[in-house]
Protein backbone atom coordinates (compact mmCIF):
# COMPACT_ATOMS: atom_id res chain seq x y z
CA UNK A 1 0.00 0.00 0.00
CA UNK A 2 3.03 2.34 1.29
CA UNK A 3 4.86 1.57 -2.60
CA UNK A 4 1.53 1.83 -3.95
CA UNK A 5 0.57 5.84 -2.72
CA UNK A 6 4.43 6.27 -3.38
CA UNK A 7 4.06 5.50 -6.95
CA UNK A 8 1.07 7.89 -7.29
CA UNK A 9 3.10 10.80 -5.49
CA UNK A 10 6.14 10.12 -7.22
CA UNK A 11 3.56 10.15 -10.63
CA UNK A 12 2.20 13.68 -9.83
CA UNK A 13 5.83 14.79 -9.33
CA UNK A 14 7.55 13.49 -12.39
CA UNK A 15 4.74 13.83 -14.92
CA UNK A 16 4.24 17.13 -14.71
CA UNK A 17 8.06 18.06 -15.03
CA UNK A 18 8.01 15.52 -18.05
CA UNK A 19 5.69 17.75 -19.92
CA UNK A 20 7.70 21.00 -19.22
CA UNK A 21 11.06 19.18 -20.52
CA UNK A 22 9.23 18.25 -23.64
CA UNK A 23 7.78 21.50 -24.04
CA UNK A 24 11.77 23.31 -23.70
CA UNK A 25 12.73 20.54 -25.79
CA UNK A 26 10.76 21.60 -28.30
CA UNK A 27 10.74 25.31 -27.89
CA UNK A 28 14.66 25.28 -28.61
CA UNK A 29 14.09 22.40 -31.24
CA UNK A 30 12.28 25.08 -32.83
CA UNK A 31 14.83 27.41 -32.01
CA UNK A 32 17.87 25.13 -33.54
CA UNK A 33 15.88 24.95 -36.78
CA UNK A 34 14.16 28.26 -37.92
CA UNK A 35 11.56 27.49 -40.34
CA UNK A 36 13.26 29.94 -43.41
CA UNK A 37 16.36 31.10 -44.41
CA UNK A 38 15.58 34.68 -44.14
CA UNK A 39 14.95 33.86 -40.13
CA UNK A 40 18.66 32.11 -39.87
CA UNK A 41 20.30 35.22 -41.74
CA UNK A 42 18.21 37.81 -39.25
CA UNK A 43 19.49 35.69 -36.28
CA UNK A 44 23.19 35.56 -37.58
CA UNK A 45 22.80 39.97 -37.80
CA UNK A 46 21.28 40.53 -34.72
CA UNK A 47 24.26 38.58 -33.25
CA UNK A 48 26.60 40.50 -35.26
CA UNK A 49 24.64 43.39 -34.22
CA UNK A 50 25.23 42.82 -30.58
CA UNK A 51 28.69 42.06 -30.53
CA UNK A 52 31.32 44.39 -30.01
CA UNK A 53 33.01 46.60 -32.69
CA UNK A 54 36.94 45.10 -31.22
CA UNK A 55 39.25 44.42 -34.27
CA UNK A 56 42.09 42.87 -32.86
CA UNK A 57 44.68 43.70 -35.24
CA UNK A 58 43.91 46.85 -34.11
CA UNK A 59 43.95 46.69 -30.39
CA UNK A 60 47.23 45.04 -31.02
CA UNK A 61 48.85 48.02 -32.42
CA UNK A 62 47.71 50.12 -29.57
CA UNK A 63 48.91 48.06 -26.99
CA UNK A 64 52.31 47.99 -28.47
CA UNK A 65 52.30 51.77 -29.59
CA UNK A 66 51.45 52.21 -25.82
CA UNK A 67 54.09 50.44 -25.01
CA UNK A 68 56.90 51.87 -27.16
CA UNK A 69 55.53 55.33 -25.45
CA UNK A 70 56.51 54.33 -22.70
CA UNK A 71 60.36 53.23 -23.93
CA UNK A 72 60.49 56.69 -24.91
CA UNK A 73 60.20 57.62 -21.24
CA UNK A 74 61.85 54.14 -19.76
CA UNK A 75 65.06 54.26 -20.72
CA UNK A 76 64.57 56.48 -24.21
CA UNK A 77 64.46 60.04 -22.53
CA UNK A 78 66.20 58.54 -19.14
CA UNK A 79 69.22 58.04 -20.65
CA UNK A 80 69.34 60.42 -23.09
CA UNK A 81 68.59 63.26 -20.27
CA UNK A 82 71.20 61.25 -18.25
CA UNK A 83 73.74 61.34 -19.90
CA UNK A 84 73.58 65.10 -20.96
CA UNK A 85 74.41 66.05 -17.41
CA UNK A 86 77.04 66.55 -15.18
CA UNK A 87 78.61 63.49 -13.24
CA UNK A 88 76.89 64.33 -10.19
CA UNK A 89 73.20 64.89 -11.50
CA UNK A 90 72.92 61.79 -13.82
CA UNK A 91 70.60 59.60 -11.41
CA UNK A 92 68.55 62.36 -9.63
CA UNK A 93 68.06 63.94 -13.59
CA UNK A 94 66.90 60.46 -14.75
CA UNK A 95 64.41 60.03 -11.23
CA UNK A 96 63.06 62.98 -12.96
CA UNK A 97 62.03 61.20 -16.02
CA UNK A 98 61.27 57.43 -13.61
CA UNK A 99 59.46 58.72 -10.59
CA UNK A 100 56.80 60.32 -13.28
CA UNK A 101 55.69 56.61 -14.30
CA UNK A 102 54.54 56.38 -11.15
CA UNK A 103 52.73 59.83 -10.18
CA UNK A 104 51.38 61.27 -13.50
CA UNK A 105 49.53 56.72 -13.34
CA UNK A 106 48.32 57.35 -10.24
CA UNK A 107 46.69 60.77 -10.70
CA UNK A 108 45.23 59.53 -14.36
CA UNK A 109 43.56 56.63 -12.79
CA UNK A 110 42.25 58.91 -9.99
CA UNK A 111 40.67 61.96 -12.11
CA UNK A 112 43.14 62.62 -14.85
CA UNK A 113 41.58 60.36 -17.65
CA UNK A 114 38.60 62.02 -16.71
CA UNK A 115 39.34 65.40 -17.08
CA UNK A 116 41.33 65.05 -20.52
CA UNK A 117 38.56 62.52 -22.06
CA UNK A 118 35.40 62.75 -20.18
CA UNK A 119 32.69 64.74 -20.85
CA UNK A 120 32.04 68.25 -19.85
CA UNK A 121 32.98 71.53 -21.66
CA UNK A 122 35.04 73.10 -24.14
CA UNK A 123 38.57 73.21 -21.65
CA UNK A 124 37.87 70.34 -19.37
CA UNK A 125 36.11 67.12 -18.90
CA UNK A 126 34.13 65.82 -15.79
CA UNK A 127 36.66 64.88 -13.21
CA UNK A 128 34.04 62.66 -11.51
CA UNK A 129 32.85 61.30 -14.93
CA UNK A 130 35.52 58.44 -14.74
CA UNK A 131 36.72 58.50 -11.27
CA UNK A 132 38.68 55.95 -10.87
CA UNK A 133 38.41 54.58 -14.32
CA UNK A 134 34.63 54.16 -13.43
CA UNK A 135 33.02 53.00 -16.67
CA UNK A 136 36.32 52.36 -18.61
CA UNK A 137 36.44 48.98 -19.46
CA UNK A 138 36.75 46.23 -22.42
CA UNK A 139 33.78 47.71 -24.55
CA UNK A 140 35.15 50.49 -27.45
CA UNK A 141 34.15 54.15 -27.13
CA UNK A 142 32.76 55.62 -30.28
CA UNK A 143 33.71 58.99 -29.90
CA UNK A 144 37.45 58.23 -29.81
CA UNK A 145 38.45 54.66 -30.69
CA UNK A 146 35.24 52.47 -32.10
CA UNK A 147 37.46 49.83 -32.68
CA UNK A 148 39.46 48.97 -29.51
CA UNK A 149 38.51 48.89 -25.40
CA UNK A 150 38.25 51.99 -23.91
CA UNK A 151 40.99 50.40 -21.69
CA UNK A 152 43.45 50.24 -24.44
CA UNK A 153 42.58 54.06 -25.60
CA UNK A 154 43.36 54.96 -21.97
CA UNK A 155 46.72 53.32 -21.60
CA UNK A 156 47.62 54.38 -24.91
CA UNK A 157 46.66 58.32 -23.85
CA UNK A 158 48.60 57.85 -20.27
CA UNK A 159 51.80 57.10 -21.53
CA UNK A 160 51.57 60.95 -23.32
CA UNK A 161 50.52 61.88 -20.02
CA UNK A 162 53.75 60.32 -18.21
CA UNK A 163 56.20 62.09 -21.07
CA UNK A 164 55.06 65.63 -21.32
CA UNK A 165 56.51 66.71 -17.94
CA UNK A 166 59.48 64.47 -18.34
CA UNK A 167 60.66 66.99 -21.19
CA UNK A 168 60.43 69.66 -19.05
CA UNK A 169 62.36 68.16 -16.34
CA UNK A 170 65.37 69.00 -18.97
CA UNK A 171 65.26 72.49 -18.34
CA UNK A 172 65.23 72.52 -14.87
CA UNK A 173 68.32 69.93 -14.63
CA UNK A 174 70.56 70.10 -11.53
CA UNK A 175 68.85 72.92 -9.29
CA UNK A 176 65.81 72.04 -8.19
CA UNK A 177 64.73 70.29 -5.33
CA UNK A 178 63.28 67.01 -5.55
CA UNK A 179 60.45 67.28 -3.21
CA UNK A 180 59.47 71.23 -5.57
CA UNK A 181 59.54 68.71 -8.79
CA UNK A 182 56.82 66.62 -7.33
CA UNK A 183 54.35 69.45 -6.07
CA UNK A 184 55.33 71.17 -9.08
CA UNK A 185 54.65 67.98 -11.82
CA UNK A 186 51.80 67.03 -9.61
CA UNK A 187 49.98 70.68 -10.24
CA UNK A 188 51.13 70.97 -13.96
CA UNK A 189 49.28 67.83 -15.32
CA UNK A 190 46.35 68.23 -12.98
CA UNK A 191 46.10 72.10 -14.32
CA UNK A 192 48.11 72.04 -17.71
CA UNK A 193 47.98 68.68 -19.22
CA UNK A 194 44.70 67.16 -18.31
CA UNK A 195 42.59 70.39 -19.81
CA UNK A 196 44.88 70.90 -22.52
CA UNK A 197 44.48 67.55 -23.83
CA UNK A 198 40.76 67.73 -23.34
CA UNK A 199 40.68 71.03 -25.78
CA UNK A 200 43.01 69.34 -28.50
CA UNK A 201 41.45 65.93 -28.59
CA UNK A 202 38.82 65.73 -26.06
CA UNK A 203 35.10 65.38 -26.93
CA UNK A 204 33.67 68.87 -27.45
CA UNK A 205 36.91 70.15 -27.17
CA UNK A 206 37.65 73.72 -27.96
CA UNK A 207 40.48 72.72 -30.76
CA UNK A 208 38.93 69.79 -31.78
CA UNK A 209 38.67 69.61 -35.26
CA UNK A 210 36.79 66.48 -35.68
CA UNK A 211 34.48 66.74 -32.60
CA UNK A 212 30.65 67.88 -32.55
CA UNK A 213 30.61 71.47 -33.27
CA UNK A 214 33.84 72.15 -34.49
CA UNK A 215 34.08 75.41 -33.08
CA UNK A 216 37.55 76.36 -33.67
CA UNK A 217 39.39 73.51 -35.78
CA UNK A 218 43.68 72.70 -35.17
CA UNK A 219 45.21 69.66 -36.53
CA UNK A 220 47.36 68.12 -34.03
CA UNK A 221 47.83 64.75 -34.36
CA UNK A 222 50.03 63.19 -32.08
CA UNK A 223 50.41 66.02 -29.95
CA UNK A 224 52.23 69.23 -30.95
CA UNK A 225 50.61 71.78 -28.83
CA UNK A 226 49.45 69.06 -25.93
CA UNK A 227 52.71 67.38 -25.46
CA UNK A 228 56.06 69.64 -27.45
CA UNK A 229 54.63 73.51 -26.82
CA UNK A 230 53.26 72.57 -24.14
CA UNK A 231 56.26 71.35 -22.32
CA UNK A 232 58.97 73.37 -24.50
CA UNK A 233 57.00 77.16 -23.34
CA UNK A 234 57.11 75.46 -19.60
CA UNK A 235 60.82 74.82 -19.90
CA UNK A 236 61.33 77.90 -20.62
CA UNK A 237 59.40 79.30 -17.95
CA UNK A 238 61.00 77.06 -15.25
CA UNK A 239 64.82 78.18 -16.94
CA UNK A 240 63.43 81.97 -15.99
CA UNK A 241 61.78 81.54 -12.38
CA UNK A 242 64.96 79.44 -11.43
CA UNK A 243 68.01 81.24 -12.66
CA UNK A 244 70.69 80.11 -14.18
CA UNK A 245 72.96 77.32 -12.24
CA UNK A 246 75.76 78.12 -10.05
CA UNK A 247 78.60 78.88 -12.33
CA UNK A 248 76.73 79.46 -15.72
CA UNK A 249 77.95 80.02 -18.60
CA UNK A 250 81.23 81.44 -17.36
CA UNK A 251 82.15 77.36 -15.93
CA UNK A 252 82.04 74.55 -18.99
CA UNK A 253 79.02 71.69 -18.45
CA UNK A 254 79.80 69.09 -20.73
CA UNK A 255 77.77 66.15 -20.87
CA UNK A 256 79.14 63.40 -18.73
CA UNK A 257 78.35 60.34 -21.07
CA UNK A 258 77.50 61.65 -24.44
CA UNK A 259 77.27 57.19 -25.45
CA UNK A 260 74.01 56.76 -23.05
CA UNK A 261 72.85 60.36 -24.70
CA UNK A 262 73.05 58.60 -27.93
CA UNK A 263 71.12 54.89 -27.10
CA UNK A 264 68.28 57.13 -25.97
CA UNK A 265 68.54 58.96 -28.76
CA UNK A 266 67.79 55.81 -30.66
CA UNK A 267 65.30 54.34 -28.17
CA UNK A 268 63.45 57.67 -28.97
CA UNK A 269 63.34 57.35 -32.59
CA UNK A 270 62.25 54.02 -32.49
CA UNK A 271 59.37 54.83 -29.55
CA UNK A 272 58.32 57.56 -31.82
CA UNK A 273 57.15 55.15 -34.33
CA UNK A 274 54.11 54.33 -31.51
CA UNK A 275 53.78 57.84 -30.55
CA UNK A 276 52.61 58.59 -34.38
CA UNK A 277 51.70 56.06 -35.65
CA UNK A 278 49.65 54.81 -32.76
CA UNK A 279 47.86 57.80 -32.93
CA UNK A 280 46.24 56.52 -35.70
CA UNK A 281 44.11 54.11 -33.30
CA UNK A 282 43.69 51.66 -35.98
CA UNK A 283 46.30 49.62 -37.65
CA UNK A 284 45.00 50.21 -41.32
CA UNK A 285 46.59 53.13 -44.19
CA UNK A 286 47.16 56.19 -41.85
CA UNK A 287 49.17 54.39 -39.10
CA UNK A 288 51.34 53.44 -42.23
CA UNK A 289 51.80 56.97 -43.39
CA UNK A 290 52.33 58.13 -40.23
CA UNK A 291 54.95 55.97 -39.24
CA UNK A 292 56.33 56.75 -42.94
CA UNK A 293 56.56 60.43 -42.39
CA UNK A 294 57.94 59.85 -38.50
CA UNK A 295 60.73 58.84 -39.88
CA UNK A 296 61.59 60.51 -43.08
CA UNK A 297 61.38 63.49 -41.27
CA UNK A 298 63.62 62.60 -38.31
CA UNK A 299 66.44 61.70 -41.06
CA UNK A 300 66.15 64.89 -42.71
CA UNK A 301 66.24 66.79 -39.53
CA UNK A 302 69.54 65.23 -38.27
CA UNK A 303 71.10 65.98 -41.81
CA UNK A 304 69.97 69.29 -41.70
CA UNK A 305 71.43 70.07 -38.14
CA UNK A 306 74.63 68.39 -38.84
CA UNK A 307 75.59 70.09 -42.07
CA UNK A 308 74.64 73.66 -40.25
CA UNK A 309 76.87 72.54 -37.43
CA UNK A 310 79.50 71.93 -39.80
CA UNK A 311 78.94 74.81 -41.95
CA UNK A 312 79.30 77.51 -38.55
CA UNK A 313 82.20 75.04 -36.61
CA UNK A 314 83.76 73.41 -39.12
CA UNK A 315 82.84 69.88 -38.06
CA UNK A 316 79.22 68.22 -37.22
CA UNK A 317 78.98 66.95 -33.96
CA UNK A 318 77.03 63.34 -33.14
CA UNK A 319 75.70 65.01 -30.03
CA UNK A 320 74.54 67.70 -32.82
CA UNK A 321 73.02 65.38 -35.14
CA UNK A 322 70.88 63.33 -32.27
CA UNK A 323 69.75 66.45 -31.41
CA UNK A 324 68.27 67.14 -34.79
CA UNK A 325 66.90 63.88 -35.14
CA UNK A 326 64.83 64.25 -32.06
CA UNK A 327 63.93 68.12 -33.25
CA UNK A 328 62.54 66.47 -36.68
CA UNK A 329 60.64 63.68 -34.39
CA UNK A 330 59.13 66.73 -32.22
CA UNK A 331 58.37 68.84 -35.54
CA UNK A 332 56.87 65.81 -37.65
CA UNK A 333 54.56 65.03 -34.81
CA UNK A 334 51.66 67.13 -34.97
CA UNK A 335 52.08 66.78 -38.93
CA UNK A 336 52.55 63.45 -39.01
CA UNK A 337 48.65 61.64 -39.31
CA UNK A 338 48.53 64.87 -42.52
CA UNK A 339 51.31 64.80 -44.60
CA UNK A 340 53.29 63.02 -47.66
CA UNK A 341 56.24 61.83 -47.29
CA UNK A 342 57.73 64.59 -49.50
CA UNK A 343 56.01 67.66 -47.24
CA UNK A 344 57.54 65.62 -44.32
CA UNK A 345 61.23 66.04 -45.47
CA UNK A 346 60.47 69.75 -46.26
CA UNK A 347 59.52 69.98 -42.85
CA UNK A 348 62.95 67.89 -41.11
CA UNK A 349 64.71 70.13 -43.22
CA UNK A 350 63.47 72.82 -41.79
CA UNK A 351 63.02 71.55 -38.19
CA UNK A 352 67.15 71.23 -37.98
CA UNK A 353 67.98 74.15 -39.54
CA UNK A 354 65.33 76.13 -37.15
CA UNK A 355 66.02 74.41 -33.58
CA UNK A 356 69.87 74.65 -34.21
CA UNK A 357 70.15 78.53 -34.66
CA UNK A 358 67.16 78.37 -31.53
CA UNK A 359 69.81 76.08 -29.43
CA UNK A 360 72.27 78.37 -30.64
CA UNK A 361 71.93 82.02 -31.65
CA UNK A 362 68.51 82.29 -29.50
CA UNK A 363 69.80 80.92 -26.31
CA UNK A 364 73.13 82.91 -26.28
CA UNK A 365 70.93 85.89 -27.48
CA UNK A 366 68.82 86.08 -24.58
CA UNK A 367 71.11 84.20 -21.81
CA UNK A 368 68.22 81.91 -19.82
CA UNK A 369 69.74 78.44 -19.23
CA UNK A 370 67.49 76.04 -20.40
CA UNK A 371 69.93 73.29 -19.39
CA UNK A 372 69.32 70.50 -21.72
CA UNK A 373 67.79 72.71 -24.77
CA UNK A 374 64.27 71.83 -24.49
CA UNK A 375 62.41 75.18 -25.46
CA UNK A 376 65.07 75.23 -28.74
CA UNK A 377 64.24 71.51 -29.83
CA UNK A 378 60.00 71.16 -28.71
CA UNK A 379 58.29 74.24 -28.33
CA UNK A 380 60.31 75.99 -31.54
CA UNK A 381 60.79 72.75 -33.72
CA UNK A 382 56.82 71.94 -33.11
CA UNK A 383 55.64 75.55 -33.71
CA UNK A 384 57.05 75.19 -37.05
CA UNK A 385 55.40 72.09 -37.84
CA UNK A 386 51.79 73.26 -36.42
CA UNK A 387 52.43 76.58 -38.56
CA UNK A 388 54.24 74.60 -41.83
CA UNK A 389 50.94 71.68 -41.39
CA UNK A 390 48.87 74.27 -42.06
CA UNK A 391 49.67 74.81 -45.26
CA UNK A 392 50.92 71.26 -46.47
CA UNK A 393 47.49 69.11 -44.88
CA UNK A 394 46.49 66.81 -47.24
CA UNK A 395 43.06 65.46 -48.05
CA UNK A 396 44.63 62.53 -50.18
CA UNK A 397 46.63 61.38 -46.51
CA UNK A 398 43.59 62.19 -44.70
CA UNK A 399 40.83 62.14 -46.26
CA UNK A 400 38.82 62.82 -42.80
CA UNK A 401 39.79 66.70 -42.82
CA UNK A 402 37.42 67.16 -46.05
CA UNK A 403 34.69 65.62 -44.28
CA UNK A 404 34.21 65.67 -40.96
CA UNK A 405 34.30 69.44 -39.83
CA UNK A 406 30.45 70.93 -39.99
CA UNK A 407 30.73 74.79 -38.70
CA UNK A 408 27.07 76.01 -38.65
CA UNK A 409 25.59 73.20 -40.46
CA UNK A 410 28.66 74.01 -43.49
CA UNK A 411 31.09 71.36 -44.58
CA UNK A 412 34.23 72.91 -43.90
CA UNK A 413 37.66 71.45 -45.81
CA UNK A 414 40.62 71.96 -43.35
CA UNK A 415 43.19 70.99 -45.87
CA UNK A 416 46.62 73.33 -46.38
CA UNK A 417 45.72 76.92 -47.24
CA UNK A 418 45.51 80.40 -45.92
CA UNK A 419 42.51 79.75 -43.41
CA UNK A 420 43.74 76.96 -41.85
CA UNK A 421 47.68 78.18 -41.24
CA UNK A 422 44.91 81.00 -39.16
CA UNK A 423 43.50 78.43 -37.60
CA UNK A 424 47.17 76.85 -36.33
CA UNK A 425 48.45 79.89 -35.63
CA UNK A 426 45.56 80.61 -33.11
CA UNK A 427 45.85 77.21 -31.11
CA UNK A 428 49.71 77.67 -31.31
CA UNK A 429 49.27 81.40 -29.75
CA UNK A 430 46.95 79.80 -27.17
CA UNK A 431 48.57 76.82 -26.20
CA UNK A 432 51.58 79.40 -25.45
CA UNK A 433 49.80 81.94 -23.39
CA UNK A 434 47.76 79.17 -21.49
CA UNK A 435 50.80 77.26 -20.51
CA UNK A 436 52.92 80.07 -20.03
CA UNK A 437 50.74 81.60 -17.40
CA UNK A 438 50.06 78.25 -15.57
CA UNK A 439 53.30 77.44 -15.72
CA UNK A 440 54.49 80.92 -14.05
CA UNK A 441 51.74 80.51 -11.57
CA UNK A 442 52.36 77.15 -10.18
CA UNK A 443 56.03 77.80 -9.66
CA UNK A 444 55.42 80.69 -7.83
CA UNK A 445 52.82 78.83 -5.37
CA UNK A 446 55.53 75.77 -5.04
CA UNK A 447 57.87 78.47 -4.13
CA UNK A 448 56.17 79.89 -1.75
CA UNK A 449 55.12 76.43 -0.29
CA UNK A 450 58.11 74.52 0.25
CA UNK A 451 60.65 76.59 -2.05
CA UNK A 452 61.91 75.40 -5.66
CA UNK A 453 65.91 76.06 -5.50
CA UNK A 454 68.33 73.70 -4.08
CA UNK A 455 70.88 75.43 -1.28
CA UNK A 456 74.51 76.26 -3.31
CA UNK A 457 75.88 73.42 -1.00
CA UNK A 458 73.24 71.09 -2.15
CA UNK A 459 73.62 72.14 -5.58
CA UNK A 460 77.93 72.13 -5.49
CA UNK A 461 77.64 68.55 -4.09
CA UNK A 462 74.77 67.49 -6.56
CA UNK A 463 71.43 65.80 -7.21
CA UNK A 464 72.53 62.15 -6.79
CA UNK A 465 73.95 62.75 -3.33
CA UNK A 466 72.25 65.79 -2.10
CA UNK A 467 68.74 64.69 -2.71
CA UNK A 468 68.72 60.47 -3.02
CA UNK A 469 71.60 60.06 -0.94
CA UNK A 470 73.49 57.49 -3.17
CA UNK A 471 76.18 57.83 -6.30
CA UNK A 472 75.69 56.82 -9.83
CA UNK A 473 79.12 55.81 -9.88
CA UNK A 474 81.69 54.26 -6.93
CA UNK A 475 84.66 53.75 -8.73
């Protein structure tokens, strides 16, 4: 009786969850086999509809482009800075250039992506739009890179972030305090940097030319106004507040290692190839031309300062002709997603010629000591190239400049031509006044914080033992 009543329970249980696996069975049987054709290619679209826009070939260029940005920094500008200094200043000038790989990635994951990228007005994004990378994940963002995770778009835009005030570390070489370079980096890319790069390339930026709105278009395309004015005009601001160092120019500074000047000399030109050509964001025609007119121009450039070297000393220097390679890498940049190969040699050519009689002629004209030349070779060799791209843009590089600029409602073509060297000319003039100012302001605060200047004994016995305690060298 007990088996028989267990039966009919166990019945009532089973049978009715019998009838609801048959009826999923065949619910997804009628799933697995769509009655037409027509309903098999609308399932296959949707899918493709839904899944997201990542090509991989090129995510993988930006991840590597990211990473050869950051050679340029780690060990490209380390040891080139390093080795342009005196003996006793090569490992605190190169903590200038290391300790920023730290601080300039902890401030972008804490509001600094934000404020260049995010959303808000015409100089700034929302700080608390991506606080702490909030919302930045695997899935592309249209308005910047449609084909790659936001993620990789971020990394790629933080290792410009990590270089900019590395180059101006140059000019302040050997007298300033280590503890003044923090505060002071720490307020310039929260105050400089972050809105500037927001302006250029930020959504609803003021400069940007291929934004909604279009207000006020400048083509910069790997970053001659953010990154080379931008830190060049600073230099030379620093060079000014700070003086001149104990015993200049009357005592000689040679470089100490001119051999580690030139390997990161080289591990800049090849790092450049990401800082261009990644700028592309895709790995298709214009990373290709962009990487073609990187180089091209950084060749003519170091031909072009060596044969003026020779020409006014009677022999070219190598120091002299890594210096004009890196002046035709800082020129080319903003050019370099807009020009032929051809317009690109015009403007090495001129890049050498220019930052050599800047390093030279300018600098003993006017007497600052911008200790390792970088006003001369980024703010002057870039302002050419903004000024020179404005007439030489080319629609048959770029084909996006014809196309993508709408000023009230009006197609406007921003290839080479008398309205758009205006249009350079104003973001160049701005960029300078806007960094100038900051620049001047934020020292003077620092100063009157915690003080800028090294002692005269700190600065007689040096960076590497006044301010880290240890020696680059114990032989």
């Amino acid at each position: 009786m007990k088996s028989f009543v267990g039966a009919r329970i166990a019945f009532r249980f089973w049978l009715p969850l019998l009838l609801l696996l048959w009826l999923a069975a065949g619910s997804r049987a009628a799933e697995a086999a769509p009655a037409t054709v027509e309903a098999r290619l609308a399932r296959l679209e949707a899918k493709a509809a839904a899944a997201p826009a990542i090509n991989s070939g090129d995510n993988a260029w930006l991840l590597a482009s990211a990473a050869l940005v950051l050679l340029m920094t780690a060990p490209g500008l380390i040891l080139f800075y390093g080795g342009l200094v005196r003996r006793k200043n090569v490992l605190g000038t190169m903590m200038h250039s290391l300790v920023l790989m730290g601080l300039v990635s902890v401030l972008w994951v804490l509001f600094g992506y934000s404020m260049a990228f995010g959303e808000g007005n015409a100089f700034c994004g929302n700080p608390l739009k991506h606080l702490l990378l909030r919302g930045v994940g695997t899935a592309p963002n249209s308005d910047y890179a449609a084909t790659v995770p936001e993620q990789s778009f971020m990394l790629f835009q933080l290792m410009f972030a990590i270089i900019t005030p590395a180059l101006i570390s140059g000019a302040l070489a050997e007298r300033m305090k280590f503890s003044a370079y923090l505060l002071f980096t720490s307020l310039w890319v929260t105050l400089v940097y972050f809105p500037l790069a927001h302006i250029v390339w930020g959504k609803g930026g003021l400069f940007n030319w291929a934004s909604t709105g279009c207000r006020m278009p400048v083509l910069d395309f790997a970053g001659g106004t953010v990154v080379h004015i931008s830190s060049g005009v600073s230099a030379l601001v620093c060079a000014l507040v700070l003086g001149k160092r104990l015993g200049f120019p009357r005592e000689p500074m040679p470089p100490h290692n001119v051999v580690l000047s030139l390997i990161g000399a080289g591990l800049l030109w090849v790092g450049w190839f990401g800082f261009n050509g990644g700028s592309a964001l895709s790995a298709g025609g214009l990373a290709t031309s962009a990487f073609a007119a990187t180089h091209f121009s950084a060749a003519a450039a170091a031909l072009s300062w060596a044969l003026c070297e020779w020409l006014r000393k009677g022999k070219p220097s190598v120091l002299g002709a890594a210096s004009g390679m890196v002046a035709g890498l800082a020129t080319i940049t903003p050019a370099s997603g807009f020009v032929s190969i051809p317009s690109a040699l015009l403007i090495g050519l001129a890049a050498g010629a220019a930052c050599y009689l800047a390093v030279t002629r300018l600098k003993a004209r006017f007497g600052y000591d911008d200790s390792l030349d970088v006003f001369g070779v980024h703010a002057v060799g870039s302002t050419l190239g903004m000024l020179m791209l404005g007439f030489l843009a080319s629609g048959q590089v770029n084909d996006a400049i014809l196309s993508t600029c709408k000023i009230a409602g009006q197609l406007v073509p921003l290839a080479g031509g008398g309205a758009q060297f205006f249009n350079q000319l104003r973001g160049v003039l701005f960029t300078m006044a806007f960094v100038g100012a900051a620049t001047f302001v934020i020292l003077k605060v620092v100063n009157a914080l915690i003080g800028l200047r090294l002692t005269e004994e700190d600065e007689t016995l040096g960076l590497d033992l006044s301010q880290h305690g240890e020696s680059a060298y114990n032989d």
